[in-house]
N, C-alpha and C. Protein backbone atom coordinates (compact mmCIF):
# COMPACT_ATOMS: atom_id res chain seq x y z
N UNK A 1 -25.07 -3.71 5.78
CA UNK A 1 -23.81 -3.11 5.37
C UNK A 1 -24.04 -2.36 4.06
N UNK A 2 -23.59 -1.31 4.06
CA UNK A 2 -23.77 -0.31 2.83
C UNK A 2 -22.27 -0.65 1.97
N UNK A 3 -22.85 -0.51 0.70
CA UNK A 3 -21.40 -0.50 -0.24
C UNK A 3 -20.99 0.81 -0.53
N UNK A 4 -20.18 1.01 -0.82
CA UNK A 4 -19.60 2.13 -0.46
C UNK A 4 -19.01 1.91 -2.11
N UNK A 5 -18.86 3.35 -3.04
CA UNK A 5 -17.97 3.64 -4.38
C UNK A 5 -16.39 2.49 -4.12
N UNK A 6 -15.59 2.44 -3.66
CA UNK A 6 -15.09 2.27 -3.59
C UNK A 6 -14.61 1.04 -3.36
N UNK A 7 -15.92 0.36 -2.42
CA UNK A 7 -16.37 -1.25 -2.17
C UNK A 7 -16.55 -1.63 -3.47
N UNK A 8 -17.12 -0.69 -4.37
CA UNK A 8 -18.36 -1.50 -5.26
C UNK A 8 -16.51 -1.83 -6.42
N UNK A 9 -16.05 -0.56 -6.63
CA UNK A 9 -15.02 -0.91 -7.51
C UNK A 9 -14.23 -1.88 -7.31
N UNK A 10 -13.82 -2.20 -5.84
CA UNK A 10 -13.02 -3.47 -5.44
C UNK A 10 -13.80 -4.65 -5.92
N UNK A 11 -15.32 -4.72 -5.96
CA UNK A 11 -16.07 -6.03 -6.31
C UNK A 11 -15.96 -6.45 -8.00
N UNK A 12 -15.74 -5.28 -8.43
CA UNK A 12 -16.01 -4.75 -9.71
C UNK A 12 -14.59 -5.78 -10.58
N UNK A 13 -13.13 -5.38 -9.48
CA UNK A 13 -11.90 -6.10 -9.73
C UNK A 13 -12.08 -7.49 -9.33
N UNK A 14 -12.63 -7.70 -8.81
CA UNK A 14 -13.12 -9.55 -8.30
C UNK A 14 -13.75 -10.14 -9.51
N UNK A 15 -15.07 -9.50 -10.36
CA UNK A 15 -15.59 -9.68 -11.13
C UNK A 15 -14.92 -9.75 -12.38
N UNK A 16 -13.68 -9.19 -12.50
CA UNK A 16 -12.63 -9.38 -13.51
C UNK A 16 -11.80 -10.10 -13.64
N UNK A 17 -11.60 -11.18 -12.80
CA UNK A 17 -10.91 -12.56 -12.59
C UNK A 17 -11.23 -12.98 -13.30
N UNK A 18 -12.85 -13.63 -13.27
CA UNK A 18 -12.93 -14.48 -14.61
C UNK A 18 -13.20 -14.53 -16.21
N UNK A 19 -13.37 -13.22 -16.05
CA UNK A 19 -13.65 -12.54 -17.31
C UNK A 19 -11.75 -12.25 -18.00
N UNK A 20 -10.79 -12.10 -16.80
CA UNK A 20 -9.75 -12.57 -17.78
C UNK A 20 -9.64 -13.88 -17.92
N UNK A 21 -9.43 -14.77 -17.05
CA UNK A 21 -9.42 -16.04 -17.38
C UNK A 21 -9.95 -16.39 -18.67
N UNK A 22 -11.09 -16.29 -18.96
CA UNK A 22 -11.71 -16.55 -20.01
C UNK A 22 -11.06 -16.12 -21.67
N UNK A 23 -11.24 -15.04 -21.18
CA UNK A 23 -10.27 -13.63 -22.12
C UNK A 23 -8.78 -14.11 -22.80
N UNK A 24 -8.54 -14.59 -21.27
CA UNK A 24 -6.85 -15.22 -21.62
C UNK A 24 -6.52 -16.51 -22.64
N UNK A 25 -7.78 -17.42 -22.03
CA UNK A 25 -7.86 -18.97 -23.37
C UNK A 25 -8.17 -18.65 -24.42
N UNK A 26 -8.98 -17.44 -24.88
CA UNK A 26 -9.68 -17.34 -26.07
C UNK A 26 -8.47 -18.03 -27.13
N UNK A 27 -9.23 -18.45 -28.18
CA UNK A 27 -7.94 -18.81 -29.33
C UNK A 27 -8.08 -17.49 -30.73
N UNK A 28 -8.06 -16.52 -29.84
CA UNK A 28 -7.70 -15.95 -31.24
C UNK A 28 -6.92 -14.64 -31.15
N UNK A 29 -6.66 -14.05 -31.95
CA UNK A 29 -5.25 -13.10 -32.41
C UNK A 29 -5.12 -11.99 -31.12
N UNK A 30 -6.29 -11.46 -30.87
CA UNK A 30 -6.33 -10.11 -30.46
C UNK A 30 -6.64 -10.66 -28.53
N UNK A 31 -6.47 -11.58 -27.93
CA UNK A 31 -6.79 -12.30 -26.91
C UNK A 31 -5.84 -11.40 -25.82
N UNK A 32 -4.87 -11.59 -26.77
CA UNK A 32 -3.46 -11.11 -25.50
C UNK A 32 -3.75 -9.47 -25.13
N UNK A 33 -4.21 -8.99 -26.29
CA UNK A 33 -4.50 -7.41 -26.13
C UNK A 33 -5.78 -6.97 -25.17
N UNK A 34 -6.51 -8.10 -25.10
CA UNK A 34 -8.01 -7.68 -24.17
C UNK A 34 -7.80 -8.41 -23.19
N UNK A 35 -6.81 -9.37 -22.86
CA UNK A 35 -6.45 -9.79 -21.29
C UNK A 35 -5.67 -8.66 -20.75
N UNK A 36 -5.00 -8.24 -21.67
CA UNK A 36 -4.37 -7.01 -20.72
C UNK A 36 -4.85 -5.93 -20.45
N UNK A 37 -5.24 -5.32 -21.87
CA UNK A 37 -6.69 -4.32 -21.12
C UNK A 37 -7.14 -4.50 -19.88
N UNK A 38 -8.01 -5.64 -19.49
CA UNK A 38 -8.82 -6.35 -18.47
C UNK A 38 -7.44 -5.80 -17.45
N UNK A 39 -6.26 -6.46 -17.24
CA UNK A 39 -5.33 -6.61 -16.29
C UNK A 39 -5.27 -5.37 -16.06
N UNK A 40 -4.95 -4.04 -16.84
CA UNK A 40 -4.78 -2.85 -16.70
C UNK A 40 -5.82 -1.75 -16.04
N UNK A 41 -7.17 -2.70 -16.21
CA UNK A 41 -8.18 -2.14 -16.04
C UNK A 41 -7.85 -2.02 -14.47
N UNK A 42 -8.17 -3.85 -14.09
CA UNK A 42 -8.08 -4.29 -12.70
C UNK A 42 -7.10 -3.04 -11.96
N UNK A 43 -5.79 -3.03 -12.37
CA UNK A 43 -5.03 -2.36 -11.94
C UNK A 43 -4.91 -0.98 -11.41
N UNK A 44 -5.57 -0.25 -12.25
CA UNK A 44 -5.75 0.96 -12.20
C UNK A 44 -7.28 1.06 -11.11
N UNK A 45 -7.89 -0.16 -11.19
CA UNK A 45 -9.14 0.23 -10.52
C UNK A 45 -8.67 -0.12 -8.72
N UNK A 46 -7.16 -1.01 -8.60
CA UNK A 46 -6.65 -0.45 -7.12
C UNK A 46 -6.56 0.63 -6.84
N UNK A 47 -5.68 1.37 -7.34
CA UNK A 47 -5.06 2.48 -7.07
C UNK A 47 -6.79 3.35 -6.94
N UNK A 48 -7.44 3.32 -7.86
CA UNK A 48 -9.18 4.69 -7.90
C UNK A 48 -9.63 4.04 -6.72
N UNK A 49 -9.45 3.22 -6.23
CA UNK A 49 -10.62 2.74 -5.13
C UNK A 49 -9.61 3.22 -3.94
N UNK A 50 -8.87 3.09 -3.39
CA UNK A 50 -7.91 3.13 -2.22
C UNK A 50 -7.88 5.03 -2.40
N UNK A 51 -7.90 5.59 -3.19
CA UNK A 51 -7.81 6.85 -3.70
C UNK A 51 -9.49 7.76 -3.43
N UNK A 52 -9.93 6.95 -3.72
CA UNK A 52 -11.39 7.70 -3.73
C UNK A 52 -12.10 7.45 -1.78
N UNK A 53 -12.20 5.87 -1.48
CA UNK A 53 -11.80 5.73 -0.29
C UNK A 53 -11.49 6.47 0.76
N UNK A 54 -10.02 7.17 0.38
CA UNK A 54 -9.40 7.89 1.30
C UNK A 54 -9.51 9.90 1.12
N UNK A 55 -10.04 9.76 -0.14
CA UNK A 55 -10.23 11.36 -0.39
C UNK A 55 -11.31 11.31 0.05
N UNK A 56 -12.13 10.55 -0.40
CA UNK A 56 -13.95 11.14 -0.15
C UNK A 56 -14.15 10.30 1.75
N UNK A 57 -13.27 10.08 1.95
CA UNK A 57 -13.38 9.47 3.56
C UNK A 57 -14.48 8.90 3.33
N UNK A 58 -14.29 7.27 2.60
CA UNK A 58 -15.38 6.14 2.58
C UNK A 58 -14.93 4.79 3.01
N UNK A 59 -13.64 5.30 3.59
CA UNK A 59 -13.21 3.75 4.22
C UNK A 59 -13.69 3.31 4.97
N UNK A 60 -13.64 1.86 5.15
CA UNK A 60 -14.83 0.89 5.63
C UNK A 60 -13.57 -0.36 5.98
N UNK A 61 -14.39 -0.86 7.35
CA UNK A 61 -13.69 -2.48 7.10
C UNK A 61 -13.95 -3.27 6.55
N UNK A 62 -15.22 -3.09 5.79
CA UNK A 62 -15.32 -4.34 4.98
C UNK A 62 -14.40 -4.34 3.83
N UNK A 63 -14.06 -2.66 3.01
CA UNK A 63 -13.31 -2.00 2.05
C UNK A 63 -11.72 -2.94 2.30
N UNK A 64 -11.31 -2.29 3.68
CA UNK A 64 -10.18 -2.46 4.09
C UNK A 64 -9.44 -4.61 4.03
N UNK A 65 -10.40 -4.94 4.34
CA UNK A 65 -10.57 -6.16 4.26
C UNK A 65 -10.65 -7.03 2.86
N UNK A 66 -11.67 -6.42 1.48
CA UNK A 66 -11.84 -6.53 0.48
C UNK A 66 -10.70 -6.41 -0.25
N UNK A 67 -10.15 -5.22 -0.59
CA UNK A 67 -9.21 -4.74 -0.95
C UNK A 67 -8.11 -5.53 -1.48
N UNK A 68 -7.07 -6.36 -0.10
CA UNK A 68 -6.19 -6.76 -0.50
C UNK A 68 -6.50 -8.45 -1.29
N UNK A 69 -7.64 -8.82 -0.67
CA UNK A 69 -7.72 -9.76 -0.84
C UNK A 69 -8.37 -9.87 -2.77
N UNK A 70 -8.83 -8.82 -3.41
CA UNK A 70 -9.25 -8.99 -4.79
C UNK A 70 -8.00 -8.87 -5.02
N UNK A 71 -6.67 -7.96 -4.83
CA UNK A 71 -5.29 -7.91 -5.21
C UNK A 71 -4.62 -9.46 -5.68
N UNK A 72 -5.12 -9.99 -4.45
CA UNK A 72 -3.82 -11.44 -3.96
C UNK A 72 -4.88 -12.19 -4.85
N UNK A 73 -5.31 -12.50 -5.29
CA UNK A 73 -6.76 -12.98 -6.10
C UNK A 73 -6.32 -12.67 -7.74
N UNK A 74 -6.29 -11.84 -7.93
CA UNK A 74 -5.79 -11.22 -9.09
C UNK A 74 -4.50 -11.38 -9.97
N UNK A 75 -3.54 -11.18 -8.65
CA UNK A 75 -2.22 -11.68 -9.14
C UNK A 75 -1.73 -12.97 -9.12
N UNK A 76 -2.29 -13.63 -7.88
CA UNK A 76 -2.18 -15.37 -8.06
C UNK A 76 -2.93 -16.01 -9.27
N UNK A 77 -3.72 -15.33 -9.77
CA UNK A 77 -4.52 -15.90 -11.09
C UNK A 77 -4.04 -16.13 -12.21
N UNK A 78 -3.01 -14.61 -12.17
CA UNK A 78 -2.32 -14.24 -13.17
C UNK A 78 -1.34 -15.12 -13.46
N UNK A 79 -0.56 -15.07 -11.94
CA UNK A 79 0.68 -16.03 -12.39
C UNK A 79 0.60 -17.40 -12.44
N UNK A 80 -0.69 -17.90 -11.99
CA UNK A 80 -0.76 -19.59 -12.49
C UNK A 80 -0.90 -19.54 -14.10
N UNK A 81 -1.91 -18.79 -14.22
CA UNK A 81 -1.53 -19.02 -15.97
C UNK A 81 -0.45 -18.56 -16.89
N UNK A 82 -0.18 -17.70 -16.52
CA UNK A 82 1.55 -17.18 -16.76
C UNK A 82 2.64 -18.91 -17.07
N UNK A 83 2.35 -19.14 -15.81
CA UNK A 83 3.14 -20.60 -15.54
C UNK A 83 3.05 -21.53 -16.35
N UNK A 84 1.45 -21.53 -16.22
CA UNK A 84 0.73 -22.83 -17.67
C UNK A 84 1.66 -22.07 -18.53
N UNK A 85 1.06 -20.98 -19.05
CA UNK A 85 1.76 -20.88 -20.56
C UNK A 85 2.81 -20.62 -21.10
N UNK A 86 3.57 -20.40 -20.08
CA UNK A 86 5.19 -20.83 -19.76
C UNK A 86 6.23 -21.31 -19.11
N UNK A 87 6.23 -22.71 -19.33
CA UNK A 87 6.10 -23.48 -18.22
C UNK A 87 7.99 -23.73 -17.98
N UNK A 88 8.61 -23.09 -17.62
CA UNK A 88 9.80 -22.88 -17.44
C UNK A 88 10.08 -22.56 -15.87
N UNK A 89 11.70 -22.99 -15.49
CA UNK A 89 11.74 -22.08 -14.24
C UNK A 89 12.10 -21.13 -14.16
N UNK A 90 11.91 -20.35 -15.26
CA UNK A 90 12.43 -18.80 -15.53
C UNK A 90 11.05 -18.14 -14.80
N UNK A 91 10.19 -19.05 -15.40
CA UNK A 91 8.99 -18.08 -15.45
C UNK A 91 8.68 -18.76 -13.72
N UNK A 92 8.62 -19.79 -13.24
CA UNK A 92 8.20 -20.71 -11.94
C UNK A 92 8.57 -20.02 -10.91
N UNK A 93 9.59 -20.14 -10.92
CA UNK A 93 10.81 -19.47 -9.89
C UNK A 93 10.58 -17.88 -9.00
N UNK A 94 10.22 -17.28 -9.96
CA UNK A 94 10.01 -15.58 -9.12
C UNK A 94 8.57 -15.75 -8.83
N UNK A 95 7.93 -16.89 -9.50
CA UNK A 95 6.25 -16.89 -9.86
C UNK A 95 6.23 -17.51 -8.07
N UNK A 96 6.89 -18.62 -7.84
CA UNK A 96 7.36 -19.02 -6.29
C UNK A 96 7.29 -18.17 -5.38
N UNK A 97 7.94 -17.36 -5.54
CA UNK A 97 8.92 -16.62 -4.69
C UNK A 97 7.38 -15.26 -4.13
N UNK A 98 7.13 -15.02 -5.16
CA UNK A 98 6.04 -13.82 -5.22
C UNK A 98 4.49 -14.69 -4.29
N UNK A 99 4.22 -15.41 -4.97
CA UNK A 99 3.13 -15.97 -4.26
C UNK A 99 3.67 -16.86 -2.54
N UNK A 100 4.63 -17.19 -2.43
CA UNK A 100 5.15 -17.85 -1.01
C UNK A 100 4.88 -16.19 -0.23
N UNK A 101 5.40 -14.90 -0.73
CA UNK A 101 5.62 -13.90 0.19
C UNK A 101 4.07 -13.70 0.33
N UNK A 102 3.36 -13.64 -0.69
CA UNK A 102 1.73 -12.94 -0.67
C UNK A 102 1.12 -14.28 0.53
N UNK A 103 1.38 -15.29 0.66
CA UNK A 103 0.18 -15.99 1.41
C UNK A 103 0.84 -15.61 2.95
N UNK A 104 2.82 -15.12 3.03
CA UNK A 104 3.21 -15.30 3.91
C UNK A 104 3.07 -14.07 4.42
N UNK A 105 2.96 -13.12 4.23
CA UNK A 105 2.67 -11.36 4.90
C UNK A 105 1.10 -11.53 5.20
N UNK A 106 0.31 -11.94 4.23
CA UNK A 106 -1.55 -12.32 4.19
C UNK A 106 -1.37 -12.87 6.02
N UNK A 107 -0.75 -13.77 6.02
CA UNK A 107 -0.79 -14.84 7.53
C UNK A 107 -0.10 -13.70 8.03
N UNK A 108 0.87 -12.99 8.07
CA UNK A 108 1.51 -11.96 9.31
C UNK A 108 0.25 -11.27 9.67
N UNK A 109 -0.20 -10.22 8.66
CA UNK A 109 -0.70 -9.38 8.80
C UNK A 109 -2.57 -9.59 9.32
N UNK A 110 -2.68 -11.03 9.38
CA UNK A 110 -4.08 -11.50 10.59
C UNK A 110 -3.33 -11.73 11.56
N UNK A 111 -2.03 -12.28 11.47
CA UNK A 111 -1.83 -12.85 12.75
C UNK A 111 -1.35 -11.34 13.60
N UNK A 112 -0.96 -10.61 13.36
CA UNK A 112 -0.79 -9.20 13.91
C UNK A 112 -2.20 -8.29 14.62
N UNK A 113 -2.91 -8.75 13.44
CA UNK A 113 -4.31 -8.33 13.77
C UNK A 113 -4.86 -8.74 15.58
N UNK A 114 -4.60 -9.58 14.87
CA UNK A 114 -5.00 -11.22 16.25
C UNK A 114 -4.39 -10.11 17.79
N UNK A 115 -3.03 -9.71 17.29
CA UNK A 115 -2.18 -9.46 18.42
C UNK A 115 -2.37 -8.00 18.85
N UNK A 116 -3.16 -7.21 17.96
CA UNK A 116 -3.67 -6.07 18.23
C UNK A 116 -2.30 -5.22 18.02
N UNK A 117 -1.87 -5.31 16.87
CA UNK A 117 -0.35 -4.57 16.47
C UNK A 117 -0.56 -4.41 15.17
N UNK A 118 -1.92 -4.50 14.31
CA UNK A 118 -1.75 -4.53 12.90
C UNK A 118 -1.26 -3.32 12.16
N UNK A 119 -0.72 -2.29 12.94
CA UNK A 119 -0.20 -0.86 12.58
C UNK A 119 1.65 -1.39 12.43
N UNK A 120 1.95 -2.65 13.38
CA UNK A 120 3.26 -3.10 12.56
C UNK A 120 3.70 -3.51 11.22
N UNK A 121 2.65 -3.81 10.73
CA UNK A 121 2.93 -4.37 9.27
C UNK A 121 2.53 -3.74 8.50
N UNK A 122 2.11 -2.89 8.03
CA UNK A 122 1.58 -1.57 7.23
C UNK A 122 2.31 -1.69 6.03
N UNK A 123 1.42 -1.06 4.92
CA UNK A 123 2.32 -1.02 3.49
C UNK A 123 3.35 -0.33 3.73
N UNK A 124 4.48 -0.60 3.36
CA UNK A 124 5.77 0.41 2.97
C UNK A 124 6.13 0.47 1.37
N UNK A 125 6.82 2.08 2.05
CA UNK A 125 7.41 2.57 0.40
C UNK A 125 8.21 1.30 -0.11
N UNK A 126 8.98 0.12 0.35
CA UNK A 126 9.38 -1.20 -0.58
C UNK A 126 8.13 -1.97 -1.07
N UNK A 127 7.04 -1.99 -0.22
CA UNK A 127 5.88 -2.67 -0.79
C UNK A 127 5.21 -2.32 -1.91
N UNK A 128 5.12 -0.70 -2.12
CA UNK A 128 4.33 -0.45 -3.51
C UNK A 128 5.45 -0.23 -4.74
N UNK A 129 6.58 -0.49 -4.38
CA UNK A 129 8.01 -0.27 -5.36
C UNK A 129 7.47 -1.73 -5.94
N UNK A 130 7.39 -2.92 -4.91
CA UNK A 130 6.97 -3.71 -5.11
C UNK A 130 5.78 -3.97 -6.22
N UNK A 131 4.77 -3.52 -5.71
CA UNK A 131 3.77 -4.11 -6.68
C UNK A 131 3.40 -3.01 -7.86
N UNK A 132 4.44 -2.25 -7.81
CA UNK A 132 4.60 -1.55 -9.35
C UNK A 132 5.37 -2.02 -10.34
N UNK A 133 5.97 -2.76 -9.93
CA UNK A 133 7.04 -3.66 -10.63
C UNK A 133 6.20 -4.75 -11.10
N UNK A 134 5.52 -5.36 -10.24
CA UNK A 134 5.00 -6.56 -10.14
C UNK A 134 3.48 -6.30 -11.42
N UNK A 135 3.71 -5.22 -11.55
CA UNK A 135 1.98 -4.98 -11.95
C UNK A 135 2.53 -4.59 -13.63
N UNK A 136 4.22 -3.85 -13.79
CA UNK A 136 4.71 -3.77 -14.85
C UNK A 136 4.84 -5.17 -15.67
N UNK A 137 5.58 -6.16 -14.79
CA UNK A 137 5.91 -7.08 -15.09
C UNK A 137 4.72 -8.14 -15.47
N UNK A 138 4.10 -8.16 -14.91
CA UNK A 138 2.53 -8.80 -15.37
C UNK A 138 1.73 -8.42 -16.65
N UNK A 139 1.73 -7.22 -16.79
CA UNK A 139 1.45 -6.63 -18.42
C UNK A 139 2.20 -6.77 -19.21
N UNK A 140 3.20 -6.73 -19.07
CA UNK A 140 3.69 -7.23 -20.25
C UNK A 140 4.28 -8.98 -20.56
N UNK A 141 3.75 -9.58 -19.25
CA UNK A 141 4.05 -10.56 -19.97
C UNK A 141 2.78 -11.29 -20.38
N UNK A 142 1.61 -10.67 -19.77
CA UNK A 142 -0.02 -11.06 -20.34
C UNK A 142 0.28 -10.78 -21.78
N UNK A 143 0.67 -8.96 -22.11
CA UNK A 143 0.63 -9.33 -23.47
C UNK A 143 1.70 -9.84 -24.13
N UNK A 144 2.86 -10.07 -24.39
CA UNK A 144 3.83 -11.64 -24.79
C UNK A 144 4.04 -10.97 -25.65
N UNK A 145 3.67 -10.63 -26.98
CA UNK A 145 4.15 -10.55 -27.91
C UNK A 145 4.78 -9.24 -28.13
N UNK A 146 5.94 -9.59 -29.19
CA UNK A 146 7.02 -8.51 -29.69
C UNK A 146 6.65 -7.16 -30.21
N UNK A 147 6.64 -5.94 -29.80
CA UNK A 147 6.12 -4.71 -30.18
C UNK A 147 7.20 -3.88 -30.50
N UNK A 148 7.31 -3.43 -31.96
CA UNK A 148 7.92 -2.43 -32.23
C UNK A 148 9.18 -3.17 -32.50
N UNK A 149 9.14 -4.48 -32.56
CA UNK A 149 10.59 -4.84 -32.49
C UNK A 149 11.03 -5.78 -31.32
N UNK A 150 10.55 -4.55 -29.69
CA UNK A 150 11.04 -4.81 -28.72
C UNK A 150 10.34 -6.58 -28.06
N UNK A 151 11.22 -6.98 -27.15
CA UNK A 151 11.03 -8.21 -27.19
C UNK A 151 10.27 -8.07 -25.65
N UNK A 152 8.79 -8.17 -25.76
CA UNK A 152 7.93 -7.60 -24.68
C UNK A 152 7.94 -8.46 -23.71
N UNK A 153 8.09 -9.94 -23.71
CA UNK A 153 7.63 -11.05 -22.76
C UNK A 153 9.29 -11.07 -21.65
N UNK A 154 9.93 -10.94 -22.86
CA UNK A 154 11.67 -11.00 -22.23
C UNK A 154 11.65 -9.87 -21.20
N UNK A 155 11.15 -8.39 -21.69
CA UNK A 155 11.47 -7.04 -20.45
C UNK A 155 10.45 -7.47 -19.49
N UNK A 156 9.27 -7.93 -19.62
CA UNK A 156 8.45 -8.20 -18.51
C UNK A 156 8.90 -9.28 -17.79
N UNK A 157 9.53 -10.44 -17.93
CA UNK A 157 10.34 -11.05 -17.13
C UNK A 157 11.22 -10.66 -16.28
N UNK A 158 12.16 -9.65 -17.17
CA UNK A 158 13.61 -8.88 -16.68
C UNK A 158 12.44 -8.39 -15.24
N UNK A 159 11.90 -7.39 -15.76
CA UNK A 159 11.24 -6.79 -14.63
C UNK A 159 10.46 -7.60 -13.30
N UNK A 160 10.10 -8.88 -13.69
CA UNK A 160 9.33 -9.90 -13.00
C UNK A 160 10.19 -10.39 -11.63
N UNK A 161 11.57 -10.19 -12.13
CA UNK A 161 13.08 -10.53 -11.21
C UNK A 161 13.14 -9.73 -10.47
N UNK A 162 13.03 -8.38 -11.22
CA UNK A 162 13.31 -7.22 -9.90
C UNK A 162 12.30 -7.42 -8.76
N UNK A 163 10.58 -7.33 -9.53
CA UNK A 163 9.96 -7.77 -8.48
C UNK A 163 9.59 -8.77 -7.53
N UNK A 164 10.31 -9.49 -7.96
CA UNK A 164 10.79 -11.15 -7.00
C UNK A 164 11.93 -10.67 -5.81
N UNK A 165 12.67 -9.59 -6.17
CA UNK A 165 13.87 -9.48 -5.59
C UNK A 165 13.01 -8.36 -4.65
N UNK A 166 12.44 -6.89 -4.93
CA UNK A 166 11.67 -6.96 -4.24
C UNK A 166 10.63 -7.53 -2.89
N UNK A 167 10.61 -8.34 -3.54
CA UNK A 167 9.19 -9.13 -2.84
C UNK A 167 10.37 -9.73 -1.63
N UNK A 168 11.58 -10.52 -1.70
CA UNK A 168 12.03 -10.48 -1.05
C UNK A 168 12.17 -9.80 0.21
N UNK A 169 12.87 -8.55 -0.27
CA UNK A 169 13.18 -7.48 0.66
C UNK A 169 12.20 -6.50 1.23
N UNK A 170 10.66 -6.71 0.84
CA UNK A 170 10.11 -6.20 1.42
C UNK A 170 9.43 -6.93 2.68
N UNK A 171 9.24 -8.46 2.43
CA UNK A 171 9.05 -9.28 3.35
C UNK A 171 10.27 -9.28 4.36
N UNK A 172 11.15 -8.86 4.11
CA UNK A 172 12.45 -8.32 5.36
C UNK A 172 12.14 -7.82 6.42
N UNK A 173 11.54 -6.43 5.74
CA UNK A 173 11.11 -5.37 6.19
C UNK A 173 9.97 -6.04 6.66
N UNK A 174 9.06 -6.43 6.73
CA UNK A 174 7.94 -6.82 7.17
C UNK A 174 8.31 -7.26 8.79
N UNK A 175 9.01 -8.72 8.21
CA UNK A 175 9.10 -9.55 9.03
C UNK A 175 10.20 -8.50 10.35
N UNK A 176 10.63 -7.77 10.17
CA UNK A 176 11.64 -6.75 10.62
C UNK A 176 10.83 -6.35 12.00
N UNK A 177 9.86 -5.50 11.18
CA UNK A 177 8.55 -4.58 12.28
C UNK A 177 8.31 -5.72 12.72
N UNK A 178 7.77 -6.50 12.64
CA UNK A 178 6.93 -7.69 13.05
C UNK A 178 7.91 -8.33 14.61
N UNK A 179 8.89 -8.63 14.13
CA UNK A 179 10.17 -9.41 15.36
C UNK A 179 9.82 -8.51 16.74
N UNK A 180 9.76 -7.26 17.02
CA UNK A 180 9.50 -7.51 18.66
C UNK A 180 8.23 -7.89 18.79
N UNK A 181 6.86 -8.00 18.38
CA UNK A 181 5.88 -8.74 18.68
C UNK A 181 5.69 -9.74 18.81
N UNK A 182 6.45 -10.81 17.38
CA UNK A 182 6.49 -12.12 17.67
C UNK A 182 7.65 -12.78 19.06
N UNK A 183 8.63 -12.24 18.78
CA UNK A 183 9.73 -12.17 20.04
C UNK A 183 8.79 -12.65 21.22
N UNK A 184 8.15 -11.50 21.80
CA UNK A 184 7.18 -11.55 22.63
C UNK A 184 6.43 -12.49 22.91
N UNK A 185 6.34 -13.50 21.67
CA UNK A 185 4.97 -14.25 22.19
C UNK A 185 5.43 -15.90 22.54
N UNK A 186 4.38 -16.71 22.69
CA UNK A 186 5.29 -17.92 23.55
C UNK A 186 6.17 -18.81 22.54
């Protein structure tokens, strides 16, 4: 199997899991500013890989396969420690809600596979509303602290809701396309 630019950057975001983790315990001042870097990095290196991928026609199944799974990897990482370090059900609650939908579309979208319909569950325009929110809301609450005044951990929460509420309604939609296939089956 050849790696492909685009493979290599998805491995590249895998390899940045633990290097935030790490990043994230550090005990000292400037910690919150280079976990998010890292997070922003990750982030931006979805969007160049799915982008380069599809311009330079280097998609691959192994790509296709890789892909979501450094995502769901990334953001479940995020929000367990999110949780640790704020251990509220402000923070629990959408943190719930977001990871129940990611393992529960993850299982649609093999089990679709399985059924030879995986063109039913496809990203939709609610899904990346979704994880733009989700990817807002994550930066700023990696970095926590008050900027300019503004109270950074509080708007990245605010925003953390929308994308909970989101996450909701895009699993709607999911599960929506999905109903005459499952309908169908025994």
């Amino acid at each position: 199997m050849k790696i492909t630019l685009p493979t290599a950057i998805t491995l590249f975001r895998v390899v940045l899991i633990p290097l935030f983790v790490i990043v994230f315990y550090l005990p000292l001042a400037w910690a919150n500013i280079a976990a998010t870097c890292i997070f922003v990095i990750a982030s931006l290196s979805d969007w160049v890989d799915g982008y380069l991928a599809r311009s330079m026609q280097l998609e691959s199944s192994f790509g296709a396969f890789l892909d979501p799974v450094a995502d769901k990897l990334m953001v479940v990482v995020i929000i367990v420690l999110l949780v640790e370090a704020h251990p509220s059900i402000y923070v629990a609650l959408p943190s719930v809600i977001i990871v129940a939908r990611e393992i529960s579309i993850s299982a649609l979208r093999e089990w679709m596979a399985q059924l030879g319909s995986s063109t039913t569950v496809k990203v939709s325009f609610i899904g990346k509303a979704k994880t733009v929110a989700q990817m807002l809301a994550l930066g700023f609450m990696i970095f926590s602290e008050p900027f300019m005044g503004l109270p950074i951990f509080e708007i990245g929460l605010a925003i953390y809701y929308v994308a909970a509420l989101l996450t909701i309604v895009s699993m709607i939609v999911y599960l929506r396309a999905a109903w005459p296939v499952i309908s169908r089956q025994d």
